[in-house]
Protein backbone atom coordinates (compact mmCIF):
# COMPACT_ATOMS: atom_id res chain seq x y z
CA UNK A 1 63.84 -20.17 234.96
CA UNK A 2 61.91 -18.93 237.61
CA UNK A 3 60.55 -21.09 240.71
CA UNK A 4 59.00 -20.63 243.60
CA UNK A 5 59.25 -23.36 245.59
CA UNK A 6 56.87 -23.81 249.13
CA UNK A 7 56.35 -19.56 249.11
CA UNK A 8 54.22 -18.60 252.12
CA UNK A 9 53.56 -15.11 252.78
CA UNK A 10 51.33 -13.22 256.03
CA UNK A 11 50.25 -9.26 256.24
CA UNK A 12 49.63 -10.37 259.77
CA UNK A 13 47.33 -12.59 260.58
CA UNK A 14 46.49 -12.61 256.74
CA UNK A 15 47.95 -15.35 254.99
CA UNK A 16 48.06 -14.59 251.20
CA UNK A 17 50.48 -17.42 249.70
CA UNK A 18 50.68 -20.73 251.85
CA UNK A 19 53.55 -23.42 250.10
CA UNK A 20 53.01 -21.92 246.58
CA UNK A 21 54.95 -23.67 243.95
CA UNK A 22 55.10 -22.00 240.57
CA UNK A 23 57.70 -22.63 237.39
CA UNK A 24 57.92 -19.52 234.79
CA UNK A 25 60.84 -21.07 231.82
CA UNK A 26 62.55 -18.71 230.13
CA UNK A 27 61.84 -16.61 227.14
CA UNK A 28 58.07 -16.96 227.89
CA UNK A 29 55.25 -14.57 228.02
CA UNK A 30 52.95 -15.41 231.24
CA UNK A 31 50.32 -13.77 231.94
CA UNK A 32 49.12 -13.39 235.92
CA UNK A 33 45.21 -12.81 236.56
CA UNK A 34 42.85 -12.75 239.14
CA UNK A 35 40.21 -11.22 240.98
CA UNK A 36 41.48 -8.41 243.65
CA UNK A 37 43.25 -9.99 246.51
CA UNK A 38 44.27 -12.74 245.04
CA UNK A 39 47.99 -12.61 245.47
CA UNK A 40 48.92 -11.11 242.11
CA UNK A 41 50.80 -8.23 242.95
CA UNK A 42 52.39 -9.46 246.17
CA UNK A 43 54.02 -12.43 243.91
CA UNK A 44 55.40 -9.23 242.26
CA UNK A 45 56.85 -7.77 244.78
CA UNK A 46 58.46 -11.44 246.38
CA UNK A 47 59.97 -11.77 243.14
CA UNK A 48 60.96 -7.88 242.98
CA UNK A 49 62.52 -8.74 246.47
CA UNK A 50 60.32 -5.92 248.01
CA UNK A 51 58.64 -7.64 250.61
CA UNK A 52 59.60 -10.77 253.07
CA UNK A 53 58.49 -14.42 252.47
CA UNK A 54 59.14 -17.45 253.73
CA UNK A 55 60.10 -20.36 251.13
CA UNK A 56 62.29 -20.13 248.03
CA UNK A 57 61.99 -17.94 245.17
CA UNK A 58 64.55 -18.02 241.97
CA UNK A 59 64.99 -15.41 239.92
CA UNK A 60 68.22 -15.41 238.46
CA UNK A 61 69.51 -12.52 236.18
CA UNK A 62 69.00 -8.63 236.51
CA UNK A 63 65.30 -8.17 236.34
CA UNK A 64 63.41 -4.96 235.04
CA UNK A 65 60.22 -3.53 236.37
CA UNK A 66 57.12 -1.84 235.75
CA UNK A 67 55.16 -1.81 239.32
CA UNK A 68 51.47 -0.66 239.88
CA UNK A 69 52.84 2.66 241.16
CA UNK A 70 54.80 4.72 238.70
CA UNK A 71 57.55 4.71 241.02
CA UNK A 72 59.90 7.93 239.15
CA UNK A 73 61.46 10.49 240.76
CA UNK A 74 59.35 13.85 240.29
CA UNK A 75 62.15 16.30 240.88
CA UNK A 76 63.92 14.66 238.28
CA UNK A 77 63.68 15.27 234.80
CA UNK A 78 62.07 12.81 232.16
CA UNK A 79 65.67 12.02 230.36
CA UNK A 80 67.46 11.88 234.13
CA UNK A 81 64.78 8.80 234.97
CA UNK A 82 65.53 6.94 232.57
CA UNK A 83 69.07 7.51 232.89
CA UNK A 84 69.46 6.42 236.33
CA UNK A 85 68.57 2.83 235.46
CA UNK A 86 70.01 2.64 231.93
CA UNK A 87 72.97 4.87 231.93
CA UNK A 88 73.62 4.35 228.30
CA UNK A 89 69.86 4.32 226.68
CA UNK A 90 69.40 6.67 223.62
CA UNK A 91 66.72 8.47 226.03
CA UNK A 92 65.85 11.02 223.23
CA UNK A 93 65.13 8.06 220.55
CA UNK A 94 62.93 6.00 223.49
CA UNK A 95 60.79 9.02 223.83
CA UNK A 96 60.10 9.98 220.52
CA UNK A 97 59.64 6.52 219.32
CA UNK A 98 56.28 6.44 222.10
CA UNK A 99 54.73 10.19 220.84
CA UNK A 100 56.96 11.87 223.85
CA UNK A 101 59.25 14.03 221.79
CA UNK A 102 60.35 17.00 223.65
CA UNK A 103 59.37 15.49 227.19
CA UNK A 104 63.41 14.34 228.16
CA UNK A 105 63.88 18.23 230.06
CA UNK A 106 60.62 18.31 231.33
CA UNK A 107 60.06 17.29 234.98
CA UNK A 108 57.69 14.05 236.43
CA UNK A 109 55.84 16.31 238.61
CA UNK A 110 54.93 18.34 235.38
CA UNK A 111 53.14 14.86 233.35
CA UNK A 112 49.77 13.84 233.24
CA UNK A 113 49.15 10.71 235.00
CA UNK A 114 49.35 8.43 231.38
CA UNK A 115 52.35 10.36 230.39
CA UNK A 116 54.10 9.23 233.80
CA UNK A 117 53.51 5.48 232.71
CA UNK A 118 54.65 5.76 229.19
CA UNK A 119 57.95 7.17 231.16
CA UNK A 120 58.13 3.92 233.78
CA UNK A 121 57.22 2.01 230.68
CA UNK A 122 60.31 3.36 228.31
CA UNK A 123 62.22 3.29 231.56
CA UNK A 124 62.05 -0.47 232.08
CA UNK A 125 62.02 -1.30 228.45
CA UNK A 126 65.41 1.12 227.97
CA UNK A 127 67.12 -1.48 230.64
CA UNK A 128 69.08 -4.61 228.86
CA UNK A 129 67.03 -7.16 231.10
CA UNK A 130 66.50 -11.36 230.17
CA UNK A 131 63.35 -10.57 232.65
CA UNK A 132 60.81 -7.97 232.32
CA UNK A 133 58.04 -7.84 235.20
CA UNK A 134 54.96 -5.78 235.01
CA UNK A 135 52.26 -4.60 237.11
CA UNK A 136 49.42 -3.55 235.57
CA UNK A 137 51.33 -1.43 233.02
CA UNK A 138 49.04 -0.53 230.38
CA UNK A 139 46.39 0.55 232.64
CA UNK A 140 46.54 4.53 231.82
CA UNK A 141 47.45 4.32 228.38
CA UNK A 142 45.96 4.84 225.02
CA UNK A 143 45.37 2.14 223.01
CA UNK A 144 47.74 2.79 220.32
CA UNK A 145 50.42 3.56 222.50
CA UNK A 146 49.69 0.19 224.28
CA UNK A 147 49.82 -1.66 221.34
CA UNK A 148 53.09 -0.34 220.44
CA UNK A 149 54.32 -1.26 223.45
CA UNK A 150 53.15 -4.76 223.19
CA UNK A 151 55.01 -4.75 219.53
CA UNK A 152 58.14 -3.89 221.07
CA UNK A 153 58.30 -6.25 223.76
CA UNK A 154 57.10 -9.24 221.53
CA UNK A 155 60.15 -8.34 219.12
CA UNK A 156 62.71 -7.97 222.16
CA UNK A 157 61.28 -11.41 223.18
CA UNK A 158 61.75 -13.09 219.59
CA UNK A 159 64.97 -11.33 219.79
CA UNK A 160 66.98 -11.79 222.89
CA UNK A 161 64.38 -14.99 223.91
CA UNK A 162 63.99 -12.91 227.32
CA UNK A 163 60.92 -13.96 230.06
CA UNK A 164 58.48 -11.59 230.82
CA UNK A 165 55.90 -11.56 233.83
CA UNK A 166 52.69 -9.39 233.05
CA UNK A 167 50.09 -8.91 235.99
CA UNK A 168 46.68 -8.00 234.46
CA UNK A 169 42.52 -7.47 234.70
CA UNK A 170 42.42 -7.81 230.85
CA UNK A 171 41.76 -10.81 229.99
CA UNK A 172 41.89 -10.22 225.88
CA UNK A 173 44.98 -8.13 226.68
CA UNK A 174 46.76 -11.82 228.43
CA UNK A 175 44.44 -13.36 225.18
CA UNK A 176 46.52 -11.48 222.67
CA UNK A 177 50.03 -11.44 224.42
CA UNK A 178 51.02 -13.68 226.38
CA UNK A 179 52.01 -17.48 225.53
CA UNK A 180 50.88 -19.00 229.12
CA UNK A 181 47.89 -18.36 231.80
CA UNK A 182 48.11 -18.09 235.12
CA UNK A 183 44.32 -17.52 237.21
CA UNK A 184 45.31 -16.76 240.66
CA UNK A 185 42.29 -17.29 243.50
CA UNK A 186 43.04 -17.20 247.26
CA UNK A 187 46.69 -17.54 247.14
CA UNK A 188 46.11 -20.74 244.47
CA UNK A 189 46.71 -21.59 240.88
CA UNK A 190 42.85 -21.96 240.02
CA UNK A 191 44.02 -22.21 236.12
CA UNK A 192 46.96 -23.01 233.98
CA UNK A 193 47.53 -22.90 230.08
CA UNK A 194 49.77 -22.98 227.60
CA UNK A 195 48.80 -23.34 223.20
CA UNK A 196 45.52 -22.19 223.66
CA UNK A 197 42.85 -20.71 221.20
CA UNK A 198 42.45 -17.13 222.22
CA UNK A 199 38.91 -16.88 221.79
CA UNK A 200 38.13 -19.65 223.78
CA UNK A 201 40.23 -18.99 226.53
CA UNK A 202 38.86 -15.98 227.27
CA UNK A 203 34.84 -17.50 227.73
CA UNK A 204 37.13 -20.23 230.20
CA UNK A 205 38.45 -17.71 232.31
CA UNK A 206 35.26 -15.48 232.21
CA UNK A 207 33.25 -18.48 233.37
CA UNK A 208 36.36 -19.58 236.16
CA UNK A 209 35.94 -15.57 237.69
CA UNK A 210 32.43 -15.05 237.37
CA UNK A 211 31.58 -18.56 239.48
CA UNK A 212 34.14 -17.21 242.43
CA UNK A 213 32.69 -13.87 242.82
């Protein structure tokens, strides 16, 4: 499981988090949304261990991430990224299963900006993790790649019964994968769900946003 327990967290003089309490259990899909600056990628990178806090965060096991930033090494090759994290991934396989065949001797700096994510995407995904975190990953690809990826992940988690974290805008992306909720606003929990119908979460969280902004 996953707990924060009393998190506060300043840029500053700007307080983002102040005694934040939040349970994730295991081999769940939660979803994190929110309008900008509402905390959601800073509670990434507490729990990535990437930034100070003040409080108690639990993570646990090995952990494998996606950030907001593609974060691979552009003098590097495709197939030496992906190495690096998961020495003993079939890199060749990962890459032709997500319409990159050909792309492992190729170098980062030569990718278009969506190729570059499917690469931090197979990267993470190639790494034998109980917890997978994201940031915004789907955000420059195509929709059938994204869906694929969404496949695989919901088959590793009915699988292995591993947690994953997914920060998003989309709410009918959250909608369609995740299994919990969570509406972030100032720092808060402003919503919390489990067993919900999809369609009518999504009018809930439309009309939550839309009376904040």
């Amino acid at each position: 499981m996953i707990e924060f327990k009393s998190v506060t967290k300043k840029y500053g003089d700007k307080v983002v988090f102040t005694d934040f309490d939040l349970e994730i259990k295991d081999g769940e899909i939660t979803a994190i949304l929110g309008e900008n600056g509402s905390g959601k990628t800073t509670l990434l990178k507490m729990l990535a261990g990437i930034t100070d806090y003040e409080g108690k965060i639990s993570v646990g096991d090995r952990a494998a991430f996606v950030f907001q930033e593609d974060r691979l090494i552009k003098n590097l090759t495709v197939e030496r990224n992906i190495l690096l994290v998961a020495p003993t991934a079939d890199a060749t396989a990962l890459l032709n299963e997500y319409g990159l065949s050909g792309y492992g001797k190729r170098y980062i700096k030569e990718l278009s900006g969506g190729e570059r994510r499917k690469v931090a995407i197979i990267r993470a995904l190639a790494v034998s993790s109980p917890l997978l975190i994201m940031d915004e990953p789907f955000s420059s690809v195509d929709v059938a790649t994204k869906q694929k990826f969404m496949g695989k992940i919901l088959k590793e988690r009915e699988n292995k019964k591993n947690t994953v974290v997914i920060i998003t805008h989309d709410i009918f992306e959250a909608s369609d994968f995740a299994d919990r909720i969570v509406v972030l606003s100032g720092g808060k929990i402003a919503f919390d769900k489990r067993d919900f119908d999809r369609v009518g979460i999504r009018e809930e969280i439309y009309s939550l946003l839309s009376k904040r902004r």
